[in-house]
Protein backbone atom coordinates (compact mmCIF):
# COMPACT_ATOMS: atom_id res chain seq x y z
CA UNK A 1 190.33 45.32 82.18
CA UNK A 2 190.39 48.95 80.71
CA UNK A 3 186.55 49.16 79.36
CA UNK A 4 186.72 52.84 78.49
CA UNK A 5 186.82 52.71 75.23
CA UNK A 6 183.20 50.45 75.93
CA UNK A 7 181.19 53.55 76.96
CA UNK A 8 182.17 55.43 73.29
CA UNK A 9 179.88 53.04 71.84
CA UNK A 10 177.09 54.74 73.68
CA UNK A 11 174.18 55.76 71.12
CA UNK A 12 170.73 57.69 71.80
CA UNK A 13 168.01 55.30 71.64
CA UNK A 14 165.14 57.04 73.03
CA UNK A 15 163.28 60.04 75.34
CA UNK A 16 160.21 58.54 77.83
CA UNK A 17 157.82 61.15 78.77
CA UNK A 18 156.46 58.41 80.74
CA UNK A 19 157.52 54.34 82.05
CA UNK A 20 155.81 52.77 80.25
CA UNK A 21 157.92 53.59 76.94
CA UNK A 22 161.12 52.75 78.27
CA UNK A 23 162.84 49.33 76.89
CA UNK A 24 162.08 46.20 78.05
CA UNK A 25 163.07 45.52 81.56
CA UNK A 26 166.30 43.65 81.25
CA UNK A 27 169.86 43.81 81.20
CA UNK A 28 171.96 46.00 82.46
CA UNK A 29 170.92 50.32 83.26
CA UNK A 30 172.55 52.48 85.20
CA UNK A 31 170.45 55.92 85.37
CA UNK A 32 172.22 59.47 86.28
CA UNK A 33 170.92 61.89 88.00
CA UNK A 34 171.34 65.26 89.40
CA UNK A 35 170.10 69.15 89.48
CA UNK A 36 169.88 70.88 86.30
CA UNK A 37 173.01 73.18 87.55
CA UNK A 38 175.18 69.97 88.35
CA UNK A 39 176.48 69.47 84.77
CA UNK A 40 174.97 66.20 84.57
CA UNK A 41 175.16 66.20 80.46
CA UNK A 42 178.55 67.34 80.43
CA UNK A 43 179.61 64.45 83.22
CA UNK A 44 177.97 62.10 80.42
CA UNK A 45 179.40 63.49 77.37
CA UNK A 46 182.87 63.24 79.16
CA UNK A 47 182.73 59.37 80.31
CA UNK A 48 181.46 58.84 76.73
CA UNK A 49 183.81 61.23 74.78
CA UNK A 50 181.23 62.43 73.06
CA UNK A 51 180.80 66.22 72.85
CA UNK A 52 177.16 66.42 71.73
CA UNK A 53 175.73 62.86 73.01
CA UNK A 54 173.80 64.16 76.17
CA UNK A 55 172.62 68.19 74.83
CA UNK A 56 173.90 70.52 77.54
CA UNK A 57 171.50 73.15 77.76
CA UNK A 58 171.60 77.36 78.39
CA UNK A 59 168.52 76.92 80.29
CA UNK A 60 169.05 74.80 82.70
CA UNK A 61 166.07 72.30 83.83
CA UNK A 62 164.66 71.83 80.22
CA UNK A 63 165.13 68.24 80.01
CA UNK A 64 161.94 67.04 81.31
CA UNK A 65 162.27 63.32 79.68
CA UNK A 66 163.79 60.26 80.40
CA UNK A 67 166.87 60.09 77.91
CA UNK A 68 168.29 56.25 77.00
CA UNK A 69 171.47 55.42 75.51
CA UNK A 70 172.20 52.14 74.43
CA UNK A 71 175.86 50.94 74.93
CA UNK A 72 175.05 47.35 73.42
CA UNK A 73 172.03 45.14 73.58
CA UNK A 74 171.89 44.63 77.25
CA UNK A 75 173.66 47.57 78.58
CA UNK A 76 172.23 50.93 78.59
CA UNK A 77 172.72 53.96 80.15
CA UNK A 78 169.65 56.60 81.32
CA UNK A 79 169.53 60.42 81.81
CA UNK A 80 166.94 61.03 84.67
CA UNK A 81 165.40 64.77 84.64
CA UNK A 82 166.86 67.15 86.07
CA UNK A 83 165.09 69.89 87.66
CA UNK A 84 165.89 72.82 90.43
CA UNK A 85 166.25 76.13 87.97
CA UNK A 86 163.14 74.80 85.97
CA UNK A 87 160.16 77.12 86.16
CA UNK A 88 157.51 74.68 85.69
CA UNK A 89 154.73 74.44 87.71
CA UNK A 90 154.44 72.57 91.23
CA UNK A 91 151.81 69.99 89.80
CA UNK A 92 154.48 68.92 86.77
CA UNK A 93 157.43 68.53 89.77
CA UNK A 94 155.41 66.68 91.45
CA UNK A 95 154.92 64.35 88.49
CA UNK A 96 158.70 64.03 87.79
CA UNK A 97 159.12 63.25 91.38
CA UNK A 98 156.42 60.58 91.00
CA UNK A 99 157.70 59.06 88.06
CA UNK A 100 161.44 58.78 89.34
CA UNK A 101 160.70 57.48 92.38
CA UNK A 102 158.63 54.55 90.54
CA UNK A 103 161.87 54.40 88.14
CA UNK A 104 163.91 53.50 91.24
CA UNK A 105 161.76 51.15 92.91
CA UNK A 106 160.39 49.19 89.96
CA UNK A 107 162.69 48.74 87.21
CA UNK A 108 164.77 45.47 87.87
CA UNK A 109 167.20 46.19 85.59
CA UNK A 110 168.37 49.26 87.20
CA UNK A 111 171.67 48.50 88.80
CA UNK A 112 172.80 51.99 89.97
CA UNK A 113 172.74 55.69 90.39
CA UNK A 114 175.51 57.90 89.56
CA UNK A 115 174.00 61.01 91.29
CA UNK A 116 175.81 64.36 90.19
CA UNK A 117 176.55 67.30 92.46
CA UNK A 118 177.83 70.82 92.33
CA UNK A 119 180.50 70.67 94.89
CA UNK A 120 180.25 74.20 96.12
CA UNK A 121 176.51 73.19 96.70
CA UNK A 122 175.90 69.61 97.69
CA UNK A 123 173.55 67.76 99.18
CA UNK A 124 170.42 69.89 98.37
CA UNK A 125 166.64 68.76 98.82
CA UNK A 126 166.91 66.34 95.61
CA UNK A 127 170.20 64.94 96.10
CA UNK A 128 168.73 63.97 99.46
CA UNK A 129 165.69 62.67 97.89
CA UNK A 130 167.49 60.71 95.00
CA UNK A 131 169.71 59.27 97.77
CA UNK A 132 166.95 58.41 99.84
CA UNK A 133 164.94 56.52 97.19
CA UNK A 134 167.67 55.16 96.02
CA UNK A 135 168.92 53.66 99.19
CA UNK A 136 165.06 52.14 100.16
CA UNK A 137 164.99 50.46 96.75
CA UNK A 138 168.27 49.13 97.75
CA UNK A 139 169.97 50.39 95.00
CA UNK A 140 174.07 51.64 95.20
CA UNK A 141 174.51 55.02 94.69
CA UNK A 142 177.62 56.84 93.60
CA UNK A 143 178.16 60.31 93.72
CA UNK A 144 180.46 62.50 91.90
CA UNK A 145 181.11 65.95 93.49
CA UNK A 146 181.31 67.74 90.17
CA UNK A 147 183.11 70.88 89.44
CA UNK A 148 186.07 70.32 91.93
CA UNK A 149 187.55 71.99 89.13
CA UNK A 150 186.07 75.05 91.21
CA UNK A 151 187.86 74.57 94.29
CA UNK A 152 191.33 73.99 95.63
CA UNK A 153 192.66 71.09 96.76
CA UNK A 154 192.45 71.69 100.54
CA UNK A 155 188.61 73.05 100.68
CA UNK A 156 187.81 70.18 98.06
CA UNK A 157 188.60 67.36 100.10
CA UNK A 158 187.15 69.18 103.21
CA UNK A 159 183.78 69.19 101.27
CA UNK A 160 184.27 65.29 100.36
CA UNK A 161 184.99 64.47 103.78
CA UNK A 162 181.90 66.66 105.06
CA UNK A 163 179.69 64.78 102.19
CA UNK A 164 180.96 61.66 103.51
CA UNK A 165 179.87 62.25 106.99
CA UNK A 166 176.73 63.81 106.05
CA UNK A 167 175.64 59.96 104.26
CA UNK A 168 177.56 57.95 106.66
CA UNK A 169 174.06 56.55 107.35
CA UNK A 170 174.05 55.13 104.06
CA UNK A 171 177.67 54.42 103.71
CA UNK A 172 176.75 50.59 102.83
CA UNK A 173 175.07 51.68 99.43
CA UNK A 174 176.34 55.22 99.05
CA UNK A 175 180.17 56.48 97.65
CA UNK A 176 181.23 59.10 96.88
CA UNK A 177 184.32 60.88 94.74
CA UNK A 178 185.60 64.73 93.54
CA UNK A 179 185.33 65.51 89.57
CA UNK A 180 185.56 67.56 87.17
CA UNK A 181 184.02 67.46 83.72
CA UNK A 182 185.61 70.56 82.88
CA UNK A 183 188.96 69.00 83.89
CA UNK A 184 188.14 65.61 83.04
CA UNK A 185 189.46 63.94 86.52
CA UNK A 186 187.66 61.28 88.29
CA UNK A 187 186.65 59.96 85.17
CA UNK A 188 188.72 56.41 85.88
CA UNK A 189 186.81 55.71 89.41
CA UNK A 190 183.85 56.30 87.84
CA UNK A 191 184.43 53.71 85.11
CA UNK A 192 185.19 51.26 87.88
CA UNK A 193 182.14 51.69 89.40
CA UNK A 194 179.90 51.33 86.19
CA UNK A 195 182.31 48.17 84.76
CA UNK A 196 181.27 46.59 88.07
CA UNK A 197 177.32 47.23 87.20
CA UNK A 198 177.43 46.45 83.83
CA UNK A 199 179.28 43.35 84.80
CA UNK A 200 182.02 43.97 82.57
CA UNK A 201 185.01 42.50 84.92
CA UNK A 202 187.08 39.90 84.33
């Protein structure tokens, strides 16, 4: 079942400065994360073929919100912050980490994380740390090595394979895939992945 044309349906229903004004827990989320230099908005404007739908910034780290779009009543899709360039202070990272980490753990309608890296820097601090809470919450994580676009073919897969064997100890919850927003590749194993969380298969 081809269910791209699903995720053009996807709307801007709200920003959460905190939980507790997020929708009602149930359904069907799937929340994307990533540094603020991944190109997280631009990986979500792309799988939604929107150009505007998730605002990709100059100044990178300025979303400090949670961002939800709805793609019907029961499926929606979240923008976590994104932080690494941000010059805010310790005490406010310290808060986003707080908050995200009780994202992950408590919200039962969560069904995934599509975690978004630069390729020609994976696997910093955070993408450890989103992986990490992610995988003791028991939640599947899928990450797309963004900007392949960047590299050629031979030192992209290297990096895949080296990502690979990097998580292998999380293999069971964690895959991983090249993309390119800028290129638009990838974009079909990614909708497989979120069809299968949102349940959408036949």
């Amino acid at each position: 079942m081809d269910n791209k044309a699903f995720y053009k349906e996807a709307e801007f229903l709200l920003g959460a400065a905190q939980l507790s004004q997020l929708p009602a827990d149930h359904g069907f989320e799937v929340a994307f994360a990533g540094r603020s230099n991944a190109g997280k908005s631009s990986v979500l404007n792309v799988l939604c073929q929107q150009k505007s739908l998730a605002r990709t910034s100059k100044t990178p780290g300025r979303t400090q919100q949670i961002n939800v779009f709805n793609l019907d009543e029961q499926r929606r899709l979240v923008d976590l912050p994104g932080y690494g360039y941000a010059k805010v202070s310790e005490k406010v990272k310290k808060e986003w980490q707080d908050t995200l980490d009780s994202y992950l753990q408590q919200r039962e309608c969560l069904k995934g994380v599509i975690l978004i890296m630069d390729i020609r820097h994976p696997l910093k601090a955070f993408d450890m740390m989103m992986v990490e809470w992610a995988y003791r919450s028991g939640l599947p994580t899928h990450v797309l090595l963004n900007k392949s676009d960047k590299l050629k073919r031979g030192p992209g897969k290297n990096t895949l394979f080296a990502v690979l064997a990097e998580l292998k100890p999380y293999a069971d919850l964690v895959s991983v895939q090249l993309f390119s927003a800028l290129k638009r590749t990838g974009s079909e194993d990614v909708y497989d992945v979120l069809d299968k969380w949102f349940d959408l298969q036949e």
